[in-house]
PDB file of N, CA and C in Angstrom:
ATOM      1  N   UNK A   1      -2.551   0.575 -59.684  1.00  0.00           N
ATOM      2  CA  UNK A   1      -2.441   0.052 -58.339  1.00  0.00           C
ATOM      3  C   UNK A   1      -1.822   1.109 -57.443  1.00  0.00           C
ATOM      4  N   UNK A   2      -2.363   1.223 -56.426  1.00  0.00           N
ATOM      5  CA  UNK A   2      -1.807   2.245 -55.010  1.00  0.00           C
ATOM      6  C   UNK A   2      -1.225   1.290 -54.204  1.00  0.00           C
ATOM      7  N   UNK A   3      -0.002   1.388 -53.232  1.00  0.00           N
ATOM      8  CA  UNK A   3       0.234   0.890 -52.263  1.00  0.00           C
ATOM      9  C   UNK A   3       1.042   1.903 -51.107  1.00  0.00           C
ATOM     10  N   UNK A   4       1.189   1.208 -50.177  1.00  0.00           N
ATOM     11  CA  UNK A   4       1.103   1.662 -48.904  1.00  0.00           C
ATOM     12  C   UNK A   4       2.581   1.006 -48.268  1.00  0.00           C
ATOM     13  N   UNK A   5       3.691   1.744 -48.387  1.00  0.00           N
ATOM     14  CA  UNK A   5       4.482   1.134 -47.309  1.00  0.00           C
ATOM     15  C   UNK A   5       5.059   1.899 -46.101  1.00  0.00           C
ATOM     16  N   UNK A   6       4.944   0.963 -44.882  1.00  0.00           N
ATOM     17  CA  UNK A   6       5.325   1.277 -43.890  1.00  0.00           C
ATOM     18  C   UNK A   6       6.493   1.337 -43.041  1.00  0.00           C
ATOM     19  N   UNK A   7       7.684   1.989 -43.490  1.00  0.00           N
ATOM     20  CA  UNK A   7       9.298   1.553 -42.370  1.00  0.00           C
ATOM     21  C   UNK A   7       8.865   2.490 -41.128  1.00  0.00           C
ATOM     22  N   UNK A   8       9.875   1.560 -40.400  1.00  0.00           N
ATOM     23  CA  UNK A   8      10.388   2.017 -38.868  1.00  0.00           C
ATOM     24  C   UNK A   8      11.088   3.462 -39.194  1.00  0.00           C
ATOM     25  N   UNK A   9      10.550   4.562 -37.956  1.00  0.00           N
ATOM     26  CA  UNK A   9      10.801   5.750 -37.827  1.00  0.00           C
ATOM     27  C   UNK A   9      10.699   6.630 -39.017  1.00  0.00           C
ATOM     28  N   UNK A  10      11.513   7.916 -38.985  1.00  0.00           N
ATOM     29  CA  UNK A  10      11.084   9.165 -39.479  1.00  0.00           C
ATOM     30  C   UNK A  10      12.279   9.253 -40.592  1.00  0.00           C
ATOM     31  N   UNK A  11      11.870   9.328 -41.703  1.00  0.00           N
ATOM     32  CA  UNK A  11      12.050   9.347 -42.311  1.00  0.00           C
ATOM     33  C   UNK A  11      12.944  11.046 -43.360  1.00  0.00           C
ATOM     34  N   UNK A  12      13.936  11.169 -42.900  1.00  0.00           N
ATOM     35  CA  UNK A  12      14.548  13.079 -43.411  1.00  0.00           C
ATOM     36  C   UNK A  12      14.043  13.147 -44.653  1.00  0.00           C
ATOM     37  N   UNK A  13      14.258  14.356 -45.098  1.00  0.00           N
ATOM     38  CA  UNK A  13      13.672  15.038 -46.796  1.00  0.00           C
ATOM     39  C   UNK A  13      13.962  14.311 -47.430  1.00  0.00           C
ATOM     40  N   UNK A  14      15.784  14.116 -47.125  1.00  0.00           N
ATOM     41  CA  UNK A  14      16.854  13.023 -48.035  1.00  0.00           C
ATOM     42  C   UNK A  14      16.178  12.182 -48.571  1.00  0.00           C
ATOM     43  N   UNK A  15      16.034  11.425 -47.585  1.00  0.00           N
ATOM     44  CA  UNK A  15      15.160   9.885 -47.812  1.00  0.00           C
ATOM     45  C   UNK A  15      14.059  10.130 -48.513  1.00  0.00           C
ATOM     46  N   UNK A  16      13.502  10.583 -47.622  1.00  0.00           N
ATOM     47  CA  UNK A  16      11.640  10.520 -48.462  1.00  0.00           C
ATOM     48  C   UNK A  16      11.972  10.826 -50.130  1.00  0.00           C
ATOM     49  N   UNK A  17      13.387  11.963 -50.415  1.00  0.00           N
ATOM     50  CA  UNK A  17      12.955  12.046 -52.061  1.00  0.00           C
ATOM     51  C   UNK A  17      13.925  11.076 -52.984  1.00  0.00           C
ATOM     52  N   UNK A  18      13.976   9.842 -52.261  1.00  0.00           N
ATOM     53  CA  UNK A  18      14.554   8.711 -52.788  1.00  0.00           C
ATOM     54  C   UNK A  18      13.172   7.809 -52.875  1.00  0.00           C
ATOM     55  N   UNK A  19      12.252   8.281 -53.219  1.00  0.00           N
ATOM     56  CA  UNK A  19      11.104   7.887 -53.498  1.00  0.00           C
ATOM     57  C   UNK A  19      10.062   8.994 -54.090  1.00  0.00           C
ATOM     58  N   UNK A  20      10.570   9.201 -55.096  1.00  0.00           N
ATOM     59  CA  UNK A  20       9.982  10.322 -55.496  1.00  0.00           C
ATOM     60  C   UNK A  20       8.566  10.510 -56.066  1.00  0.00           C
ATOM     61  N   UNK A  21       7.977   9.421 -56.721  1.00  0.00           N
ATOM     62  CA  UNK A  21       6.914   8.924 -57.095  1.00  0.00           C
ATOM     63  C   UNK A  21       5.893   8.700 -56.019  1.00  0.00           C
ATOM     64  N   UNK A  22       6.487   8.833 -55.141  1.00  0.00           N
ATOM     65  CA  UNK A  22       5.305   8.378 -53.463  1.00  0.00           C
ATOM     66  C   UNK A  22       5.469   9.316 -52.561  1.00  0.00           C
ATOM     67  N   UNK A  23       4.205   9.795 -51.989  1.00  0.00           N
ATOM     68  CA  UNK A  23       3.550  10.532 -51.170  1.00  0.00           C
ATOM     69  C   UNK A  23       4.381  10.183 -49.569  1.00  0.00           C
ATOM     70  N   UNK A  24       4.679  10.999 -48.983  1.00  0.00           N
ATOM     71  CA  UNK A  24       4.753  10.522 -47.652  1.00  0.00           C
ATOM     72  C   UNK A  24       4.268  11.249 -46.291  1.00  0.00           C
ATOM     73  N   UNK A  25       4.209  10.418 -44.857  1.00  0.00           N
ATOM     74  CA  UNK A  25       3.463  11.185 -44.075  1.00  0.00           C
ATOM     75  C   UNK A  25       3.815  10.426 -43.038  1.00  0.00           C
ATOM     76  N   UNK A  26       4.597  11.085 -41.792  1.00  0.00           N
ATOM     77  CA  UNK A  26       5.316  10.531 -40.020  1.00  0.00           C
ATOM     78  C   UNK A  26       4.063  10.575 -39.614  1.00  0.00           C
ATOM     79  N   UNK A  27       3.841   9.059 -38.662  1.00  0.00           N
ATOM     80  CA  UNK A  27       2.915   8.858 -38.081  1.00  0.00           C
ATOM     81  C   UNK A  27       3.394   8.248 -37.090  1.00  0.00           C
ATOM     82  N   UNK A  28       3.418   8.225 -35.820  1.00  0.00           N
ATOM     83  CA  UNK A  28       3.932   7.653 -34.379  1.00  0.00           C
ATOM     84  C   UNK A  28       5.518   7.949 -34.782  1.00  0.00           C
ATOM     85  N   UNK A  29       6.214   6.472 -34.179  1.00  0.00           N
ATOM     86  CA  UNK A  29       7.194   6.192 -34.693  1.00  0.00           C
ATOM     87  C   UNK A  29       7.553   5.697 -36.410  1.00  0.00           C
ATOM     88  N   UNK A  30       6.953   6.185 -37.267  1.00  0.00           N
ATOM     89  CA  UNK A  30       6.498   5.464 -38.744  1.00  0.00           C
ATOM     90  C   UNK A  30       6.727   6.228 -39.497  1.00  0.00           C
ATOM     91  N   UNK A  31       7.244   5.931 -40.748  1.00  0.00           N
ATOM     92  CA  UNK A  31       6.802   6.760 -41.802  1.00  0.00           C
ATOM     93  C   UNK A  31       6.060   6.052 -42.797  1.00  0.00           C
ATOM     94  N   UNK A  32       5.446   6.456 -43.571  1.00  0.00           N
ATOM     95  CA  UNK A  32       3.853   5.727 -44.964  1.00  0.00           C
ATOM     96  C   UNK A  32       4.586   6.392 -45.761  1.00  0.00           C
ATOM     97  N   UNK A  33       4.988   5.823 -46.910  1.00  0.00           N
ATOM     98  CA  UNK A  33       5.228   5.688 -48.081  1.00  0.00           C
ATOM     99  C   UNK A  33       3.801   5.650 -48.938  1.00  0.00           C
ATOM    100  N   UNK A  34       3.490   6.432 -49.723  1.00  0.00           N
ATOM    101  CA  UNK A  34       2.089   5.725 -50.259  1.00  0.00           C
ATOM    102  C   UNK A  34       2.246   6.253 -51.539  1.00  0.00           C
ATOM    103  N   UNK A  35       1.652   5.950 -52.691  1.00  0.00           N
ATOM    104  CA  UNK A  35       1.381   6.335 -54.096  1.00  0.00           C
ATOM    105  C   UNK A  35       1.147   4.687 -55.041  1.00  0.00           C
ATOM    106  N   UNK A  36       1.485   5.240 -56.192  1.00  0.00           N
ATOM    107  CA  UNK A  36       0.859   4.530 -57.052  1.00  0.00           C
ATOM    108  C   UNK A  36       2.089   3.823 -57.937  1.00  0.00           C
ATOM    109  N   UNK A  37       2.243   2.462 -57.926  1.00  0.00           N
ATOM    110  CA  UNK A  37       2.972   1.443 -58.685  1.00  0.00           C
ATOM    111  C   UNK A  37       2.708   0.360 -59.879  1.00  0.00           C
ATOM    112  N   UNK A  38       3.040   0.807 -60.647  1.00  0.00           N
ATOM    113  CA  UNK A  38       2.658   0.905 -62.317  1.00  0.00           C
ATOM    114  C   UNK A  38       2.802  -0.937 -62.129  1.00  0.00           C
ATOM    115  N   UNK A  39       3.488  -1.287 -61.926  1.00  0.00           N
ATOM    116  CA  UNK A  39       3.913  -2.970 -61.558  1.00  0.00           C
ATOM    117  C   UNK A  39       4.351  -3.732 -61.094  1.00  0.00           C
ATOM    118  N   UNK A  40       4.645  -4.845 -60.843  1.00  0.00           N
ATOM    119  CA  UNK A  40       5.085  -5.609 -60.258  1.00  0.00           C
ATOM    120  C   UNK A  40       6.812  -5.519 -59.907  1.00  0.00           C
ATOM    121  N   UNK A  41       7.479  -5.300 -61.224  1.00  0.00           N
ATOM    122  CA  UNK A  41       9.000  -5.236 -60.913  1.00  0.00           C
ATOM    123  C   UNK A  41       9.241  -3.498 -60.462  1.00  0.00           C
ATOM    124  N   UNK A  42       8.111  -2.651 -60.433  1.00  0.00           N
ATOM    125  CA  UNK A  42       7.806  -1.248 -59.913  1.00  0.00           C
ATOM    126  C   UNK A  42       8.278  -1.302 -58.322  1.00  0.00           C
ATOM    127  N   UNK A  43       7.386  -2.439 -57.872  1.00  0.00           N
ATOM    128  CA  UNK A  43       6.918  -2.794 -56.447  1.00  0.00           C
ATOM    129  C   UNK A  43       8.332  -2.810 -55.991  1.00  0.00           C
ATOM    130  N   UNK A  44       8.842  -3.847 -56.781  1.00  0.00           N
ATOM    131  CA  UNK A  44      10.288  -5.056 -55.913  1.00  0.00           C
ATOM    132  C   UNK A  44      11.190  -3.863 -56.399  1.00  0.00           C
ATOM    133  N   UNK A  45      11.131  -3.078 -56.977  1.00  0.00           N
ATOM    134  CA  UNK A  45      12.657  -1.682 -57.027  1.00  0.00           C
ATOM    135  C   UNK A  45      12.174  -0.885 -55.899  1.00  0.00           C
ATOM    136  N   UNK A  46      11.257  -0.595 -55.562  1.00  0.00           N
ATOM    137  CA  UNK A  46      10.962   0.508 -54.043  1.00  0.00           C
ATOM    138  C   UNK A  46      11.387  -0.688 -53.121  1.00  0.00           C
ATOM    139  N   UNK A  47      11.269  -1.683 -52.800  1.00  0.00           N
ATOM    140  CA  UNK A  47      11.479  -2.300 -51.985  1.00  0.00           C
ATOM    141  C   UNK A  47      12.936  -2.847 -51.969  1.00  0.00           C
ATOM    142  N   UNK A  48      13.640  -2.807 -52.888  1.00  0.00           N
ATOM    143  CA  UNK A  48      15.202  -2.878 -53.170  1.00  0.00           C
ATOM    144  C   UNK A  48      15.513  -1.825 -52.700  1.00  0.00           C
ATOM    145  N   UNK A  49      15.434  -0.305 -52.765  1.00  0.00           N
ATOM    146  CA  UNK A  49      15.493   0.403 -52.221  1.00  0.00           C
ATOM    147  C   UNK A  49      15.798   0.957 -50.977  1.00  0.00           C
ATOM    148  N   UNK A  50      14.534   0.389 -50.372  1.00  0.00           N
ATOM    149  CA  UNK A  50      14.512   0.135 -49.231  1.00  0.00           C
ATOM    150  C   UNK A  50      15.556  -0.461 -48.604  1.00  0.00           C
ATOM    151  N   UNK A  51      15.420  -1.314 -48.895  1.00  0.00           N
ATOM    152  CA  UNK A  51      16.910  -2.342 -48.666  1.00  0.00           C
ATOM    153  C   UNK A  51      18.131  -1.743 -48.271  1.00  0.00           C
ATOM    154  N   UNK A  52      18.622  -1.354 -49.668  1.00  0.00           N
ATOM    155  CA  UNK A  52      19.466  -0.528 -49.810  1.00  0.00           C
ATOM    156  C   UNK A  52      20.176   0.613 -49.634  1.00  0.00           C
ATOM    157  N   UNK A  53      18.709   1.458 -48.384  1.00  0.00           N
ATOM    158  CA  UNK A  53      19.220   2.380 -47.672  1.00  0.00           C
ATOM    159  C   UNK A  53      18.911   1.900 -46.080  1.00  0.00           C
ATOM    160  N   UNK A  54      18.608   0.817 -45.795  1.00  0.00           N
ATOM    161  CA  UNK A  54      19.104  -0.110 -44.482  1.00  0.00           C
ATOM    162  C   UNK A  54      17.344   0.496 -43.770  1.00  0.00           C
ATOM    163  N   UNK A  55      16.501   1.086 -44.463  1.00  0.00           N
ATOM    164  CA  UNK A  55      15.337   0.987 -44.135  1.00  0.00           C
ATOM    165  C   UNK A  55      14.286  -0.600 -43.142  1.00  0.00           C
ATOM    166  N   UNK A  56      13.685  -0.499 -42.704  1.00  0.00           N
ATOM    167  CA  UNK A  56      12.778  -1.302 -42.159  1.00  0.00           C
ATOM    168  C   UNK A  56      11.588  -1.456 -42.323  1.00  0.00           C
ATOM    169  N   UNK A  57      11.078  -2.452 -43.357  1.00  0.00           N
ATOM    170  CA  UNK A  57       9.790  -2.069 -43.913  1.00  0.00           C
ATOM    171  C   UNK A  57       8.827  -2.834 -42.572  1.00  0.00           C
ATOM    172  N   UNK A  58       8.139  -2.059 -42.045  1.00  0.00           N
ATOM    173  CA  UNK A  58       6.985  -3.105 -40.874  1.00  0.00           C
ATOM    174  C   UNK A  58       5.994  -3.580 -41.912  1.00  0.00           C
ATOM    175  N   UNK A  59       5.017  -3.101 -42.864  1.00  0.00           N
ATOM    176  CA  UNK A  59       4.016  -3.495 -43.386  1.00  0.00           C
ATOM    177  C   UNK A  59       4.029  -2.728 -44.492  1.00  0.00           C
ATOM    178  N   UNK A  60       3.109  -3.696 -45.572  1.00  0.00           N
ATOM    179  CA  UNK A  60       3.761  -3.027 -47.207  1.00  0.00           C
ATOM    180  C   UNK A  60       1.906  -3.813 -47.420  1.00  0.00           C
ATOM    181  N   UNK A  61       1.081  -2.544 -48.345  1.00  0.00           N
ATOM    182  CA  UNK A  61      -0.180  -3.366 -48.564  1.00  0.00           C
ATOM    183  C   UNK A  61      -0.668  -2.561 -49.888  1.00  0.00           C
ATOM    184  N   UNK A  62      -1.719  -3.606 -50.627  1.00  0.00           N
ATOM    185  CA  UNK A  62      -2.348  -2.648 -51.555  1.00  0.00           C
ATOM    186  C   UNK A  62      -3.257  -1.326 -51.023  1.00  0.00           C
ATOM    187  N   UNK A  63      -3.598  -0.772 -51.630  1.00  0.00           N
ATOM    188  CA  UNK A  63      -4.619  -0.030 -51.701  1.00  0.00           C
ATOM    189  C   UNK A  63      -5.865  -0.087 -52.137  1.00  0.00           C
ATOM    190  N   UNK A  64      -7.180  -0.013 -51.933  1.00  0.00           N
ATOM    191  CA  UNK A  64      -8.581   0.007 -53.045  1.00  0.00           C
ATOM    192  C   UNK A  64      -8.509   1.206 -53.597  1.00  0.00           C
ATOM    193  N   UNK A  65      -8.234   0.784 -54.870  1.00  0.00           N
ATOM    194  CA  UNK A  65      -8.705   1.452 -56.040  1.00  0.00           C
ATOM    195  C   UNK A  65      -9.337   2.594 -55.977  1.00  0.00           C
TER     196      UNK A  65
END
């Protein structure tokens, strides 16, 4: 499975390599999180994460295959 997440603003090196497994790329005000998540409790730890560094997720989606 690929997915796609989206927080509010730009995201420093710092951050982005607190996700090390996922691709990233500033778009407007945005940063995309994107790569590939082995599972389900995969999903909900990037998104704890998130959390946890006071991030803002706007939109979080699969990917096609």
């Amino acid at each position: 499975m690929r997915y796609e997440i989206r927080v509010e603003g730009h995201l420093s090196e710092t951050l982005a390599n607190v996700f090390p497994e996922l691709d990233h790329v500033v778009i407007s005000d945005e940063t995309v999180l994107f790569g590939p998540v082995v599972d389900e409790a995969h999903l909900y730890g990037l998104l704890g994460r998130c959390q946890s560094l006071g991030l803002r997720v706007l939109e979080m989606r699969r990917l096609p295959d």
